[in-house]
Protein backbone atom coordinates (compact mmCIF):
# COMPACT_ATOMS: atom_id res chain seq x y z
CA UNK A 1 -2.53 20.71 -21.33
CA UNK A 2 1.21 19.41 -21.56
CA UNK A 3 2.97 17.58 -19.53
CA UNK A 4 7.20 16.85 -19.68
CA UNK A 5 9.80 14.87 -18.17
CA UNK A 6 12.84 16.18 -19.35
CA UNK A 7 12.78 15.44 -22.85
CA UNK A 8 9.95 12.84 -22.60
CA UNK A 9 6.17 14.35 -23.05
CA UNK A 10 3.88 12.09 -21.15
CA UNK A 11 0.95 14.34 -22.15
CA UNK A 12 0.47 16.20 -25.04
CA UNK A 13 -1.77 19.24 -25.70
CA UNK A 14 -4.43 16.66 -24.41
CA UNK A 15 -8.26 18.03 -23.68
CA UNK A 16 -10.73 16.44 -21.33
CA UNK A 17 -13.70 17.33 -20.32
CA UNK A 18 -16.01 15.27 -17.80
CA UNK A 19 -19.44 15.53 -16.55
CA UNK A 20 -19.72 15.86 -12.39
CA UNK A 21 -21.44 12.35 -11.42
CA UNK A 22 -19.93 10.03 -13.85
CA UNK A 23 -17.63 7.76 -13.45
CA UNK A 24 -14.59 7.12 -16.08
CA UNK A 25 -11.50 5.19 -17.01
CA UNK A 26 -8.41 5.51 -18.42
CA UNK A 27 -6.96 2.69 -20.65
CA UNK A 28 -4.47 2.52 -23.13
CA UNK A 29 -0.94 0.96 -24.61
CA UNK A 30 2.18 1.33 -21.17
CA UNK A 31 3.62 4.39 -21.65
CA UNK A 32 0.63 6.64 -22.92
CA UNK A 33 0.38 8.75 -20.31
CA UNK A 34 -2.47 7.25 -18.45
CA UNK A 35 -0.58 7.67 -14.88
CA UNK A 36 0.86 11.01 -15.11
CA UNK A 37 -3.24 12.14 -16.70
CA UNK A 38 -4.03 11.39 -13.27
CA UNK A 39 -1.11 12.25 -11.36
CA UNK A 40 -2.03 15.98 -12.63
CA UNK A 41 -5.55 15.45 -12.18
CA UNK A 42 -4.92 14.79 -8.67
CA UNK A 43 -2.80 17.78 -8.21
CA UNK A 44 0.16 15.35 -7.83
CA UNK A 45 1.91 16.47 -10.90
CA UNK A 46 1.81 20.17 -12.17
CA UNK A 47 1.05 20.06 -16.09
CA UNK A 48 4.25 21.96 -17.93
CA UNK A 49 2.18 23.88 -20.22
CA UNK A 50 -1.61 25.05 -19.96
CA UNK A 51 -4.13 24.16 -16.93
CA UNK A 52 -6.19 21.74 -15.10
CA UNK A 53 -9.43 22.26 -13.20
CA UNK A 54 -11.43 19.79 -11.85
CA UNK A 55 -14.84 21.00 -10.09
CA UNK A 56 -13.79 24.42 -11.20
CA UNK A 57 -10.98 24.32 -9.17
CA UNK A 58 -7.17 24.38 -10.24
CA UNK A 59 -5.27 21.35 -9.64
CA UNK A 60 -2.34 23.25 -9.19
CA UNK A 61 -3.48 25.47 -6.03
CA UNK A 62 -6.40 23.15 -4.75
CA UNK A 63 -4.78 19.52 -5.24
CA UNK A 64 -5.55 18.75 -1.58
CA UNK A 65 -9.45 20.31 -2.25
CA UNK A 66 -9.53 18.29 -5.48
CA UNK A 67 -8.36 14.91 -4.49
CA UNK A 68 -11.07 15.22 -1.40
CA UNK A 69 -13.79 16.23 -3.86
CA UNK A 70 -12.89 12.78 -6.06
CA UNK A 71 -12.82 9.48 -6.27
CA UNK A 72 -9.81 7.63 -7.95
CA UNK A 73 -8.94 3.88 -8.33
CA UNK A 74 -5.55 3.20 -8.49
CA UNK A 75 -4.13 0.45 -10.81
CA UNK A 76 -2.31 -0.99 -7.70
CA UNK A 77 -4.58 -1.53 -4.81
CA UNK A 78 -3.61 0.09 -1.49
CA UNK A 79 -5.31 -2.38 0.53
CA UNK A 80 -3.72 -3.60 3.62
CA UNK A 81 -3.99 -7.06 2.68
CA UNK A 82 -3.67 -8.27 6.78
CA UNK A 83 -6.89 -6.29 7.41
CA UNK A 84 -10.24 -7.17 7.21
CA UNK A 85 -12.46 -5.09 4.16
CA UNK A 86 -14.12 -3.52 7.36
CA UNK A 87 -10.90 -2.59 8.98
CA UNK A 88 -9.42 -1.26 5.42
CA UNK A 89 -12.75 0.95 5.17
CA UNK A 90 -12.83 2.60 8.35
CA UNK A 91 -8.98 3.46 8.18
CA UNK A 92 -9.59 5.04 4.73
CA UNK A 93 -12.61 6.78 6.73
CA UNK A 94 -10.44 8.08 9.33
CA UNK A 95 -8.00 9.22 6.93
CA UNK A 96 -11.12 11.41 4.92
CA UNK A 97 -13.27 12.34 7.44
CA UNK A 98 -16.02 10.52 6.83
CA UNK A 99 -18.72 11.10 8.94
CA UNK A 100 -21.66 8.17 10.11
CA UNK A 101 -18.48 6.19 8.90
CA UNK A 102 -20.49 2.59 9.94
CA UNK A 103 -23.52 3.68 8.25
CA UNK A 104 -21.20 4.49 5.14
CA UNK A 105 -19.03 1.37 5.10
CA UNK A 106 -22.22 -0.48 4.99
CA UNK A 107 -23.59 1.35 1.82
CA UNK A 108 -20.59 1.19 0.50
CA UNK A 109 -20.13 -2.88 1.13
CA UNK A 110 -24.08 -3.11 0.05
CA UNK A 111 -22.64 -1.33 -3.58
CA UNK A 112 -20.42 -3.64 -4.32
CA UNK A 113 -21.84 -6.54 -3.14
CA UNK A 114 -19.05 -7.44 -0.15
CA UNK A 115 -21.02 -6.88 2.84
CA UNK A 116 -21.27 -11.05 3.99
CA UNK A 117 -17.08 -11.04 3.35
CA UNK A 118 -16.02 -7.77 5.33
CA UNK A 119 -14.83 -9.43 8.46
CA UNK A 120 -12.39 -11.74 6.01
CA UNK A 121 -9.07 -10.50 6.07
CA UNK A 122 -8.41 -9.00 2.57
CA UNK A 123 -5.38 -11.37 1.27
CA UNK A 124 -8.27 -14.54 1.59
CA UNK A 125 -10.66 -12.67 -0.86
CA UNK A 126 -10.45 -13.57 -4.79
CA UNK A 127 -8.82 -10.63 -6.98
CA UNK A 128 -11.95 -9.87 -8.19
CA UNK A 129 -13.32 -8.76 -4.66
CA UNK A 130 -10.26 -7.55 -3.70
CA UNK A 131 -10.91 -4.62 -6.67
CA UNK A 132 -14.74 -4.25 -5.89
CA UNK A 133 -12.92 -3.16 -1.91
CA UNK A 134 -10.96 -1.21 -3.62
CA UNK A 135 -13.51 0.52 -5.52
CA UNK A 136 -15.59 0.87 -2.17
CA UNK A 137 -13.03 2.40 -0.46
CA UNK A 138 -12.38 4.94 -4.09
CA UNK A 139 -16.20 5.99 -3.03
CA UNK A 140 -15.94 5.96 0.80
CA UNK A 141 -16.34 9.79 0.91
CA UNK A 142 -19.07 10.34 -1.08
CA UNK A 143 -16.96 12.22 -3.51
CA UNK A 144 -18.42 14.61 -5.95
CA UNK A 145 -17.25 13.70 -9.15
């Protein structure tokens, strides 16, 4: 799979292939084409040349299906940083459906080891906890893959 802006190719003729259940990141040099890999992942970005399916489904027609069936972590957090983690969590709940959504912001907390600091308002938590929220809230919905 390609992908072009113009005359600049973000992506090319890359090939990925992961596992349901695990759990992977993307690093590299700025400007390798780590954003737009999961921009088109996401269904956010339609590749220029070949496909993407994630969970057997295409990217291109099921982007809505895909990005409710996954987690992702954003480089930049989209935490409200007024809010409490608590108040972040069951927003992001809301906003996915989340059924039992106390029972799930609790496991969730319990994972990452926040559940004592929810009720703090997210800019008075150390960066470090502010990405371990942000990684709660990436698994809020029990996603697939």
């Amino acid at each position: 799979m390609s992908c072009r802006f113009g005359r600049i190719t973000a992506l090319d003729s890359i090939s990925l292939s992961v596992a349901s259940g695990f759990v992977f990141g993307v690093v590299g040099l700025n400007g390798a084409g780590k954003s737009t890999l999961i921009d088109v992942v996401t269904g956010v970005v339609r590749p220029t040349s070949g496909r993407a399916h994630v969970l057997g489904r295409d990217v291109r027609r099921d982007g809505a299906t895909v990005r409710a069936l996954i987690g992702v972590l954003p480089h930049e957090s989209a935490l409200d940083r007024e809010l409490t983690g608590t108040q972040n969590l069951r927003f992001a709940a809301a906003l996915y459906g989340v059924r039992e959504p106390n029972r799930r912001i609790g496991e969730v907390l319990d994972l990452v080891g926040l559940r004592e600091r929810a009720g703090d308002r997210v800019g008075s938590l150390s960066g470090g906890m502010q990405r371990r929220l942000a990684i709660a809230r990436s698994m809020l919905h029990d996603p697939r893959s």
